[in-house]
C-alpha atoms as a PDB file:
ATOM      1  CA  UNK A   1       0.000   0.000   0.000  1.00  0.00           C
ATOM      2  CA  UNK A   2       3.019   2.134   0.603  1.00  0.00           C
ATOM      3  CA  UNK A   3       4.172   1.889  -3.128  1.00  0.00           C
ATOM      4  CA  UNK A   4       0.465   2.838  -4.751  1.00  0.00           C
ATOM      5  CA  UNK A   5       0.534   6.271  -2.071  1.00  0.00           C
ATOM      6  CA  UNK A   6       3.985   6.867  -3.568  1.00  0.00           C
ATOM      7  CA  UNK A   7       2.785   6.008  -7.147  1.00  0.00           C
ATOM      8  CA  UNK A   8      -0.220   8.367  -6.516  1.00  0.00           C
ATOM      9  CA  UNK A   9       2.288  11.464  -5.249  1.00  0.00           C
ATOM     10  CA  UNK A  10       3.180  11.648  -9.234  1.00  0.00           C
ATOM     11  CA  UNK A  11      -0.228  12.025 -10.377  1.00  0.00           C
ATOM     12  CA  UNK A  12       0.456   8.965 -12.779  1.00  0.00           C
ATOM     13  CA  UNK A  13      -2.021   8.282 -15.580  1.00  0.00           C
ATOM     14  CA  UNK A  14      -0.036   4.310 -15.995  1.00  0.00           C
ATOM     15  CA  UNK A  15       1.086   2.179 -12.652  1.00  0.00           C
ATOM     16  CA  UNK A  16       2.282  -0.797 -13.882  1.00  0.00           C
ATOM     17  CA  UNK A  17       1.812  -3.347 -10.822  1.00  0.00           C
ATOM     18  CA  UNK A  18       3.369  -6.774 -10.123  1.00  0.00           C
ATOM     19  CA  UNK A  19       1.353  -9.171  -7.770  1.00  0.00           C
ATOM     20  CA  UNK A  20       0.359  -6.613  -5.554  1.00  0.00           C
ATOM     21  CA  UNK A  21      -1.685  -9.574  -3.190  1.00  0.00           C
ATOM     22  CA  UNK A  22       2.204 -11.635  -2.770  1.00  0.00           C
ATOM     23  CA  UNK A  23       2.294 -12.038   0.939  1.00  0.00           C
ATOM     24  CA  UNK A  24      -0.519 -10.611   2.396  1.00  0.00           C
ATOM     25  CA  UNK A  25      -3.585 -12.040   3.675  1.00  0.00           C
ATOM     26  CA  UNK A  26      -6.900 -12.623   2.196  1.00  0.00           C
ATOM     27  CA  UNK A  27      -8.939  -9.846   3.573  1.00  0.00           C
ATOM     28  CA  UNK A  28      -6.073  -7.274   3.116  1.00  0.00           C
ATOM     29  CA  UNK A  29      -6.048  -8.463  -0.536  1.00  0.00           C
ATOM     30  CA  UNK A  30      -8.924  -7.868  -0.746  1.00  0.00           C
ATOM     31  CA  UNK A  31      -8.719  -4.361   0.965  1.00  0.00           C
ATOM     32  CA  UNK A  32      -6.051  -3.993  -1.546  1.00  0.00           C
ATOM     33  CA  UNK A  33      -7.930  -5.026  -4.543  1.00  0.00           C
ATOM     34  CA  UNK A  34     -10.103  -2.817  -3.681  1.00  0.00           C
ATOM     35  CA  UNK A  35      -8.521   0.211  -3.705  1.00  0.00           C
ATOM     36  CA  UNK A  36      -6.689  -0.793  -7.185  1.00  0.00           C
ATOM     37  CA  UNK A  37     -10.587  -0.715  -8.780  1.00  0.00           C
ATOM     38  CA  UNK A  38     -10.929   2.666  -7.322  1.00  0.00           C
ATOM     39  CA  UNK A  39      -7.610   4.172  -8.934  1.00  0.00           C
ATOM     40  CA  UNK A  40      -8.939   2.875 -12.125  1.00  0.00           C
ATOM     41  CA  UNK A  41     -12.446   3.833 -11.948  1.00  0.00           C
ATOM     42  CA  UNK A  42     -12.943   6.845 -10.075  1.00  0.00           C
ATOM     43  CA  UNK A  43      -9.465   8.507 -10.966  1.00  0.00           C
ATOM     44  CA  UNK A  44      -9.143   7.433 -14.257  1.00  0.00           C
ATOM     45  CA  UNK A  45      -5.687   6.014 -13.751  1.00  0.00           C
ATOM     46  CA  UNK A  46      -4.393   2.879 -16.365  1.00  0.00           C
ATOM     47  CA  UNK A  47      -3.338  -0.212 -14.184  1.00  0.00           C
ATOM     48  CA  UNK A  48      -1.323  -3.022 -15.827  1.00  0.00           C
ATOM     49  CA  UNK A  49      -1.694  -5.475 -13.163  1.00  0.00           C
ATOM     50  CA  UNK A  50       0.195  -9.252 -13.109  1.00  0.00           C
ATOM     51  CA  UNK A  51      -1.262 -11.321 -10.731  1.00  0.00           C
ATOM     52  CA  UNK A  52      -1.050 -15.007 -10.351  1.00  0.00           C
ATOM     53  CA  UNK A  53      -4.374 -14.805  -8.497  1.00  0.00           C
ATOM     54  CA  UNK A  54      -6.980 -15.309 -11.669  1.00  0.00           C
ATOM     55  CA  UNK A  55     -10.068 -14.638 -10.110  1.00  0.00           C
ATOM     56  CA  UNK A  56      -9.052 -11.932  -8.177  1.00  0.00           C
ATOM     57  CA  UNK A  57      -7.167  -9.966 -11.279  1.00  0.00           C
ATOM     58  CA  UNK A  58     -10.009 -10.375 -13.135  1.00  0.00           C
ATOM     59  CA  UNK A  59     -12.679  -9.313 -10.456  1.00  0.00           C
ATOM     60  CA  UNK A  60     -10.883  -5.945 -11.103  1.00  0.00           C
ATOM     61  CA  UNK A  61      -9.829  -5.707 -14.679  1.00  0.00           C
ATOM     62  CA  UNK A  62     -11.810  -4.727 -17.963  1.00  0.00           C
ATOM     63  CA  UNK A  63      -9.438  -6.416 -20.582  1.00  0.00           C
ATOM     64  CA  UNK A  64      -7.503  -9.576 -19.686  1.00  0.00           C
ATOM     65  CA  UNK A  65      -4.322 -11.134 -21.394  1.00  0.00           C
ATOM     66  CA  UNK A  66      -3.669 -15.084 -20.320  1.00  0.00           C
ATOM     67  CA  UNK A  67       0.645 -15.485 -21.335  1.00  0.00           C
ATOM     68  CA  UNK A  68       2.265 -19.101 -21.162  1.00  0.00           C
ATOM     69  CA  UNK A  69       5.597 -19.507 -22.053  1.00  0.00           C
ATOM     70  CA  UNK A  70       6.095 -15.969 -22.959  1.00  0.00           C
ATOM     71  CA  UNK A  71       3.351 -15.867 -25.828  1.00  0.00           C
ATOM     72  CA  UNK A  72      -0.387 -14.497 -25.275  1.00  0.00           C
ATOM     73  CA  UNK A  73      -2.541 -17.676 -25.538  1.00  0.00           C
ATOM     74  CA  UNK A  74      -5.711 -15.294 -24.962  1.00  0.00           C
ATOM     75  CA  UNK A  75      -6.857 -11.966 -24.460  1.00  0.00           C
ATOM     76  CA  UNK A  76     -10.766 -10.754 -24.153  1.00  0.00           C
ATOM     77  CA  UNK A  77     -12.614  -8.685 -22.256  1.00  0.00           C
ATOM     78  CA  UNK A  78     -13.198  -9.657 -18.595  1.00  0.00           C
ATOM     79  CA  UNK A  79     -16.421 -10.818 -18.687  1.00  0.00           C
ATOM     80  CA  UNK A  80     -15.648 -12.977 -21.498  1.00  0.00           C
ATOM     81  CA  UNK A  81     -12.391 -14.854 -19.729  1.00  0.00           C
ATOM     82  CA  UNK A  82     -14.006 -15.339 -16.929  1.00  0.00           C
ATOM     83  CA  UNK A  83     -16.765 -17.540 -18.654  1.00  0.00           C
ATOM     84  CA  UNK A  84     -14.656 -19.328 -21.032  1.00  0.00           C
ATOM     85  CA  UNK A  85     -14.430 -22.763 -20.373  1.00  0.00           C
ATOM     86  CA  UNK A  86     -10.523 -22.928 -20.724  1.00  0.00           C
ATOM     87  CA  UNK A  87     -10.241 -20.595 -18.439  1.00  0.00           C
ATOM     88  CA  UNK A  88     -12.162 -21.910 -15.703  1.00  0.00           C
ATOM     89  CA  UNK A  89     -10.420 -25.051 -16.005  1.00  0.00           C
ATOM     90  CA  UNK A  90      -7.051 -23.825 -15.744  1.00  0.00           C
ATOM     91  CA  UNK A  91      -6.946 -21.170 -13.958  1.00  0.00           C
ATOM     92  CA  UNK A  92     -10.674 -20.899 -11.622  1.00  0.00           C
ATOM     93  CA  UNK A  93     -10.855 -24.334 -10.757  1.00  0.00           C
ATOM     94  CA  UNK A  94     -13.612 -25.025 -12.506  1.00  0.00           C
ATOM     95  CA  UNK A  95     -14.282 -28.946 -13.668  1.00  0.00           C
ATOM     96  CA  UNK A  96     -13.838 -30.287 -17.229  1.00  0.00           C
ATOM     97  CA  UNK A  97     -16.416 -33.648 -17.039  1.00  0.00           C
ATOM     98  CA  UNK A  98     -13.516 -35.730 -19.098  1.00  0.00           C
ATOM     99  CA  UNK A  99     -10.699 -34.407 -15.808  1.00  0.00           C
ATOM    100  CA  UNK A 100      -9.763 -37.502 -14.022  1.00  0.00           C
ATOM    101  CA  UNK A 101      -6.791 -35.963 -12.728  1.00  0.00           C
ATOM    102  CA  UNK A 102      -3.854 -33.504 -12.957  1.00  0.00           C
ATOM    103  CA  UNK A 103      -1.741 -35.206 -15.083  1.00  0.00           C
ATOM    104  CA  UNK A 104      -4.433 -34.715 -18.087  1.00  0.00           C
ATOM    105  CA  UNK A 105      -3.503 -30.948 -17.734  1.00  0.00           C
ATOM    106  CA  UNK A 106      -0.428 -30.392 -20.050  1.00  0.00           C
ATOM    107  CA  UNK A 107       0.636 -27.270 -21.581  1.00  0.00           C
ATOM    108  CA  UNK A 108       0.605 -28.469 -25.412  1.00  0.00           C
ATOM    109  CA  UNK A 109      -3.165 -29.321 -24.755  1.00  0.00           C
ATOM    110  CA  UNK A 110      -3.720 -26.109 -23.515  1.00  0.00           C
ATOM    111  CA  UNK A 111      -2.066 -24.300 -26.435  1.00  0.00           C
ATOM    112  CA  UNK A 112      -3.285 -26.464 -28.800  1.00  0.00           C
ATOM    113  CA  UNK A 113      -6.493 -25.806 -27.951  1.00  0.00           C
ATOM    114  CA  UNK A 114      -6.301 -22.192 -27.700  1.00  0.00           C
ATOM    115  CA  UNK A 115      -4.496 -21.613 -31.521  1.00  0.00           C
END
């Protein structure tokens, strides 16, 4: 929270931010979360945000980008990742009805599927 107030003292229009949630706990996350939708709604302020957190990056964010290996795989509007079946399965948790376990989950099926 200290680096966004010194972000803010420079009246930015672009913070770039790099898993701001790392380390802290789930409500002050949240808290934090929070505050990032403000900046970018109320102020008008550009955040590019990476997050490892899925659902909680895209709770916040209008456009999304999904990179593996380097290479964008996907990029839509939030609403749009969010339901996207891919998605949910490898990155929300959500249940494929063929997933008998982890292993099924390799990268070249992912891309494959996704090009």
């Amino acid at each position: 929270m200290l680096a966004i107030g010194r972000a803010l003292m420079a009246w930015p229009r672009l913070i770039l931010m790099d898993e701001p949630s790392m380390g802290l706990s789930p409500l002050l996350a949240q808290e934090v979360f929070g505050i990032i939708r403000k900046l970018n709604r109320e102020l008008g302020i550009t955040i590019l945000l990476v997050e490892q957190n899925a659902r909680m990056a895209l709770s916040v964010a209008s456009y999304g980008y999904i990179m593996e290996q380097g290479k964008v795989v996907l990029d839509r509007e939030d609403a749009a990742l969010i339901e996207s079946e891919d998605v949910k399965e490898f990155y929300l948790g959500g249940h494929g009805a063929d997933r008998k376990s982890f292993r099924n989950l390799k990268s070249y099926k992912r891309r494959k599927r996704w090009l």
